[in-house]
C-alpha atoms as a PDB file:
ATOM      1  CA  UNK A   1     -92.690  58.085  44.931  1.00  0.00           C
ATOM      2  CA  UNK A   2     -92.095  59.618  41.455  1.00  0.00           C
ATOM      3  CA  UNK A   3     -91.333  63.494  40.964  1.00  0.00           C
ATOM      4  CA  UNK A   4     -94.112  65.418  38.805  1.00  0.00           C
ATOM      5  CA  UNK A   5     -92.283  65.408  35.158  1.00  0.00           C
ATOM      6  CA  UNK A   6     -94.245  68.641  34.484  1.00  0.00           C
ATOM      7  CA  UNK A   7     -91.591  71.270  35.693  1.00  0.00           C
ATOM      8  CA  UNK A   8     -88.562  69.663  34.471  1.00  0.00           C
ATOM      9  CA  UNK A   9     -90.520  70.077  31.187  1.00  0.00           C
ATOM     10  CA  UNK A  10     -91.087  73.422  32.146  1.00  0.00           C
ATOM     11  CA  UNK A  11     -87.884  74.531  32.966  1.00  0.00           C
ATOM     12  CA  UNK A  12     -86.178  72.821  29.771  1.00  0.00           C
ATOM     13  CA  UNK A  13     -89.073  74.434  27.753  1.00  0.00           C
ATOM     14  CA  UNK A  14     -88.223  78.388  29.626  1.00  0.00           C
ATOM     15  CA  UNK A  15     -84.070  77.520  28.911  1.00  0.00           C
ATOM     16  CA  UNK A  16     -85.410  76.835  24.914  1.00  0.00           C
ATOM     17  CA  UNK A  17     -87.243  79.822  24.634  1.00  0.00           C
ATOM     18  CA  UNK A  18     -84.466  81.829  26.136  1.00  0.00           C
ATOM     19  CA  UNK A  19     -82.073  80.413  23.877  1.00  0.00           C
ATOM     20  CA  UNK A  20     -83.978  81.359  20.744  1.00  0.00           C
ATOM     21  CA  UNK A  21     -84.936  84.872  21.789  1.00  0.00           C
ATOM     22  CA  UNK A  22     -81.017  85.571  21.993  1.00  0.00           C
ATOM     23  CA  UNK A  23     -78.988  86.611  19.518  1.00  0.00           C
ATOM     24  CA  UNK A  24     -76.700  84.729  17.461  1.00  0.00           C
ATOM     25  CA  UNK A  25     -73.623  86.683  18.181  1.00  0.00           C
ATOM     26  CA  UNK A  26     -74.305  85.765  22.282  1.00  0.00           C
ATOM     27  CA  UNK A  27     -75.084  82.138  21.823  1.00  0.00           C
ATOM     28  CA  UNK A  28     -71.624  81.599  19.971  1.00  0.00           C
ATOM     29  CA  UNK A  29     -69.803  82.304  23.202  1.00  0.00           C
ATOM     30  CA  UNK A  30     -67.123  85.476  23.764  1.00  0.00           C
ATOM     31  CA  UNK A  31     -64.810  83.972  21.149  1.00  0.00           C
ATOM     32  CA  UNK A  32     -66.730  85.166  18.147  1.00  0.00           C
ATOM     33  CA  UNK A  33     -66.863  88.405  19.634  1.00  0.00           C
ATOM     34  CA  UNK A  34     -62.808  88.804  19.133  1.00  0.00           C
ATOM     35  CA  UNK A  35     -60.603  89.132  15.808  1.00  0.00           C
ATOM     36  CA  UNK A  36     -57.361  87.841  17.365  1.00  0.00           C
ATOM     37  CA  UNK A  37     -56.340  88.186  13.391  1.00  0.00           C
ATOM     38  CA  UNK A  38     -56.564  92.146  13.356  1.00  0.00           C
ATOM     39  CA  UNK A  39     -53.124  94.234  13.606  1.00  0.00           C
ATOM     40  CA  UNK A  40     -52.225  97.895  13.944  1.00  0.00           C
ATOM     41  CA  UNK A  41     -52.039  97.650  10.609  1.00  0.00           C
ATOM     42  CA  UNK A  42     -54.869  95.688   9.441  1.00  0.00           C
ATOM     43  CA  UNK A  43     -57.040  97.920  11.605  1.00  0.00           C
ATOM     44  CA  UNK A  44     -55.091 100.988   9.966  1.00  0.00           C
ATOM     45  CA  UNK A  45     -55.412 100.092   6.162  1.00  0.00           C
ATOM     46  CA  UNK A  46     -59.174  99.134   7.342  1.00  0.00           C
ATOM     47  CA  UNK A  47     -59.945 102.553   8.172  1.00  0.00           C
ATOM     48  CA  UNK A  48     -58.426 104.602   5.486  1.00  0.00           C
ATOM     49  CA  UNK A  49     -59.638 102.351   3.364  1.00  0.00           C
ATOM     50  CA  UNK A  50     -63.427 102.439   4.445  1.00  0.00           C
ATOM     51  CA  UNK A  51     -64.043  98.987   4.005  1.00  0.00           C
ATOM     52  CA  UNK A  52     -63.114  95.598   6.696  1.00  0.00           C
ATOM     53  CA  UNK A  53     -62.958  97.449   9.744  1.00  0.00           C
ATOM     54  CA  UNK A  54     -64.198  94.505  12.234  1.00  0.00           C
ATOM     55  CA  UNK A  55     -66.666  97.613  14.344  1.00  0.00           C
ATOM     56  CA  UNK A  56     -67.889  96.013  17.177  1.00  0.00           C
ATOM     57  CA  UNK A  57     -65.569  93.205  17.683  1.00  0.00           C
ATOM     58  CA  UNK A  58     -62.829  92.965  20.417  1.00  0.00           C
ATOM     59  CA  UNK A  59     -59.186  93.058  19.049  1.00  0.00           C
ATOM     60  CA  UNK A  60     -56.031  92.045  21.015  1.00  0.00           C
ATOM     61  CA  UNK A  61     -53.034  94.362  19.623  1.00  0.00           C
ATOM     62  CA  UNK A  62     -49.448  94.625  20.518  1.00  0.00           C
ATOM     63  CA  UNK A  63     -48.048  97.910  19.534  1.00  0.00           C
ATOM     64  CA  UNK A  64     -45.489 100.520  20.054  1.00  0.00           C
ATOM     65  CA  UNK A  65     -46.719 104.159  21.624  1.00  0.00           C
ATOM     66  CA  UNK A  66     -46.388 107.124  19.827  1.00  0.00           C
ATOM     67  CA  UNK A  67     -47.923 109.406  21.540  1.00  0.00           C
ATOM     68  CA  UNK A  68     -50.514 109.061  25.177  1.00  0.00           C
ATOM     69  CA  UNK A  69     -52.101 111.957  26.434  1.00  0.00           C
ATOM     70  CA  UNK A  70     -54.463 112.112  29.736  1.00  0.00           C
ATOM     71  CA  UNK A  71     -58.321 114.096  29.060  1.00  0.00           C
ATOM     72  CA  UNK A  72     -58.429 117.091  31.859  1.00  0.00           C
ATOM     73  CA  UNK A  73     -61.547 116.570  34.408  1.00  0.00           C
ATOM     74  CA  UNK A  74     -63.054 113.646  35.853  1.00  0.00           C
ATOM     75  CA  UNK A  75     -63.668 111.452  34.916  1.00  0.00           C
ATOM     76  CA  UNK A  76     -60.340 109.951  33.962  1.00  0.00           C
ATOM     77  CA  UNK A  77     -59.749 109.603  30.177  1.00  0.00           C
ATOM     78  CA  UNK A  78     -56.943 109.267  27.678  1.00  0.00           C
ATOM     79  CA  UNK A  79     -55.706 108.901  24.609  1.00  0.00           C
ATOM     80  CA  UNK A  80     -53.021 106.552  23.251  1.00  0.00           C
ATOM     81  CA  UNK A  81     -51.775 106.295  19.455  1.00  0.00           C
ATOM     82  CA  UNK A  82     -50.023 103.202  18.407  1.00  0.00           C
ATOM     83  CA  UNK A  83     -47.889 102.986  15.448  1.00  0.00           C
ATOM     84  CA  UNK A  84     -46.583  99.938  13.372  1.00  0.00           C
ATOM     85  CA  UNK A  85     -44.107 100.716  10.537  1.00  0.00           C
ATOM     86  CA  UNK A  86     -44.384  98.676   7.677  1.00  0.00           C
ATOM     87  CA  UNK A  87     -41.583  98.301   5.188  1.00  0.00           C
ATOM     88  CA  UNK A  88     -41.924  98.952   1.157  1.00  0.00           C
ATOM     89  CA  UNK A  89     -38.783  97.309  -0.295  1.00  0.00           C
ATOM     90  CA  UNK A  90     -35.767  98.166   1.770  1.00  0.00           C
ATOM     91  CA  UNK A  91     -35.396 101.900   1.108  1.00  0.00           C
ATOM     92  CA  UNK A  92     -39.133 103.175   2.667  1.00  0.00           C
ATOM     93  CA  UNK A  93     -41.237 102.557   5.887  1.00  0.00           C
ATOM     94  CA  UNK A  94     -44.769 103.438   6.026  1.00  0.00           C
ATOM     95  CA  UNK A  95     -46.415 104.498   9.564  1.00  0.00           C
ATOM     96  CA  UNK A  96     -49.775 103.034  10.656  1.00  0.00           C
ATOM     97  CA  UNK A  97     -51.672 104.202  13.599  1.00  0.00           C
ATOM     98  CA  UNK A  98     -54.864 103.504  15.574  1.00  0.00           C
ATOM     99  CA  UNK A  99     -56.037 105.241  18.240  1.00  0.00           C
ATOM    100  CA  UNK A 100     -57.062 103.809  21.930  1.00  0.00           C
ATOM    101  CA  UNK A 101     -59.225 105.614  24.027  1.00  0.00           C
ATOM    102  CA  UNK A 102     -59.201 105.239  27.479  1.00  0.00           C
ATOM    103  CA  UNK A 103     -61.702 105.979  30.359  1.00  0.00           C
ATOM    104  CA  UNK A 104     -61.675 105.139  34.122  1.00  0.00           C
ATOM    105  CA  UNK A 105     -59.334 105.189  37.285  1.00  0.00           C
ATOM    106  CA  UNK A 106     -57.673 102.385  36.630  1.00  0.00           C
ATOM    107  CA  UNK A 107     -55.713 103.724  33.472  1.00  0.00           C
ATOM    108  CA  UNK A 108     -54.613 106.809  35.259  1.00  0.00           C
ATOM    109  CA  UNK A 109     -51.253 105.478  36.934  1.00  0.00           C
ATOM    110  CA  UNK A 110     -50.224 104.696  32.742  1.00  0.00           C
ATOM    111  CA  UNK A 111     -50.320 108.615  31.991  1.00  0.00           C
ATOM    112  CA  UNK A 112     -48.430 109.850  35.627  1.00  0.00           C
ATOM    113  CA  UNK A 113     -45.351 110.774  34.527  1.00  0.00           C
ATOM    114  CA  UNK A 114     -43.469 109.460  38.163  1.00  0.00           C
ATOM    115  CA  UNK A 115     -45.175 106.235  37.756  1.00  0.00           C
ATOM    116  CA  UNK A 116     -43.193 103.174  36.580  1.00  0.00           C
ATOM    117  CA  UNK A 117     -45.672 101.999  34.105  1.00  0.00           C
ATOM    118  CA  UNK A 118     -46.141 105.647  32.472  1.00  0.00           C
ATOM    119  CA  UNK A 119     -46.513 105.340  28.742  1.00  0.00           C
ATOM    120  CA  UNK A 120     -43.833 107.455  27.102  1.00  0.00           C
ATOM    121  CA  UNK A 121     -43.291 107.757  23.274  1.00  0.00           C
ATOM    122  CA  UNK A 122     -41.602 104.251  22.232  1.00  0.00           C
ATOM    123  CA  UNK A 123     -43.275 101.857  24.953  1.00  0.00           C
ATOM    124  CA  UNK A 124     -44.311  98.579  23.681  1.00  0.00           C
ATOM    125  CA  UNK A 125     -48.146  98.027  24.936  1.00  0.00           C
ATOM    126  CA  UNK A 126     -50.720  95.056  25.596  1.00  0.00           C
ATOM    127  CA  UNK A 127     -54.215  96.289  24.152  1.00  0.00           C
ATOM    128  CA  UNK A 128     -57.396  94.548  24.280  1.00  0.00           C
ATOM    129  CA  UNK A 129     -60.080  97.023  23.100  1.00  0.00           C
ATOM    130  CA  UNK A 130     -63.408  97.116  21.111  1.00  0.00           C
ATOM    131  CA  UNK A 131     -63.328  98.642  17.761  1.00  0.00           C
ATOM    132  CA  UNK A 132     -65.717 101.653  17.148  1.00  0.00           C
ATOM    133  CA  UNK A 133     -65.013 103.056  14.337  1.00  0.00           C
ATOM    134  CA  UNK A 134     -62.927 105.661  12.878  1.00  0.00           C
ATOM    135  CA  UNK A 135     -62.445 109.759  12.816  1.00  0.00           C
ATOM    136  CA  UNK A 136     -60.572 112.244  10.758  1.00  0.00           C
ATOM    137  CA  UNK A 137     -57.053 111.885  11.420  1.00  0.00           C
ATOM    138  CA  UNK A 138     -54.965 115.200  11.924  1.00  0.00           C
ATOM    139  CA  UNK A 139     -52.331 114.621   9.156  1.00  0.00           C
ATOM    140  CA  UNK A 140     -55.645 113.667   6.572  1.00  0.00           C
ATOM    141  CA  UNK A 141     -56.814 110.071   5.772  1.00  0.00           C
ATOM    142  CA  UNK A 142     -59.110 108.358   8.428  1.00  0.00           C
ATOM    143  CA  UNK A 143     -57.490 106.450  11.712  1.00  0.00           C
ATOM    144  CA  UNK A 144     -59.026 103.955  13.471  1.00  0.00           C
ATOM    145  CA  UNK A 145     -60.753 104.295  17.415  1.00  0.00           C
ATOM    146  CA  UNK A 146     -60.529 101.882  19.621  1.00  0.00           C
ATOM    147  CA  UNK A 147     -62.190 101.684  23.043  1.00  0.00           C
ATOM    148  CA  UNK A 148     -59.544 100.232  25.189  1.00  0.00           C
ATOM    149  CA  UNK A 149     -60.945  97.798  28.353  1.00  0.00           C
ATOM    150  CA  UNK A 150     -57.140  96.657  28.836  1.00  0.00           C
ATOM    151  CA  UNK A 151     -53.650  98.162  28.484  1.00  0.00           C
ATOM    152  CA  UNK A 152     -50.465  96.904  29.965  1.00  0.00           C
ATOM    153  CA  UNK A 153     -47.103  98.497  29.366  1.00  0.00           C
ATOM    154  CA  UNK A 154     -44.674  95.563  28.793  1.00  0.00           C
ATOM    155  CA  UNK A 155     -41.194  96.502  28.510  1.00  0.00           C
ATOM    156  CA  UNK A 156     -41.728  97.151  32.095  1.00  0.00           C
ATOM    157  CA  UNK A 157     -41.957  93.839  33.525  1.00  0.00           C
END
């Protein structure tokens, strides 16, 4: 005997209407949703220069730590400032920084200063984070914030 064709027509016509309701950025999978192009200094020159900044998008950075501090209270925040030096002819280096904020338990063990993977000044990180925007930075100019889901110390391995 032959299935009723009426709710396979249904269900096809339900998945459609889904489909159409959603936005674009969800249908095109979790790869448009990261700039594996952006840089700690693509993201820095971005923000002080108020234009490109990819807000919004997930960014996969490799950087160096210049400074990580932990938030006092609970929950568990922090705050980590990468740096990339970038060379202007052979005589001057210019610093660019973006700044990775960090919330939840799992991130605590990078800021204890007796644990092995503590970030101290000069650690080389992993960063995958979600770029949200920028802030006054303290020595003038705008710096870039970053929302950090990941961060790996790796010249700890």
């Amino acid at each position: 005997m032959r299935s009723p064709r009426f709710p396979r027509i249904a269900i096809w016509a339900a998945a459609l209407a889904v489909l159409a309701a959603m936005p674009a950025s969800a249908q095109a999978g979790p790869v448009s949703s990261f700039d594996f192009s952006a840089t700690v200094e693509s993201l820095a020159e971005a923000a002080e220069s108020g234009s490109g900044l990819p807000v919004g998008r997930y960014v996969v950075l490799t950087g160096t730590v210049r400074s990580a501090a932990a938030g006092e209270g609970e929950p568990f925040t922090g705050r980590v400032e990468l740096a990339a030096g970038q060379w202007i002819g052979t005589s001057r280096i210019v610093l660019r920084t973006v700044t990775v904020d960090v919330a939840g338990d799992a991130f605590r063990d990078l800021f204890l200063r007796d644990s092995p993977i503590f970030l101290r000044s000069g650690s080389t990180v992993l960063v995958v984070a979600r770029v949200a925007g920028t802030r006054d930075a303290p020595e003038g100019g705008r710096v870039a914030v970053l929302e950090g889901v990941h961060l790996r110390r790796l010249d700890s391995l």
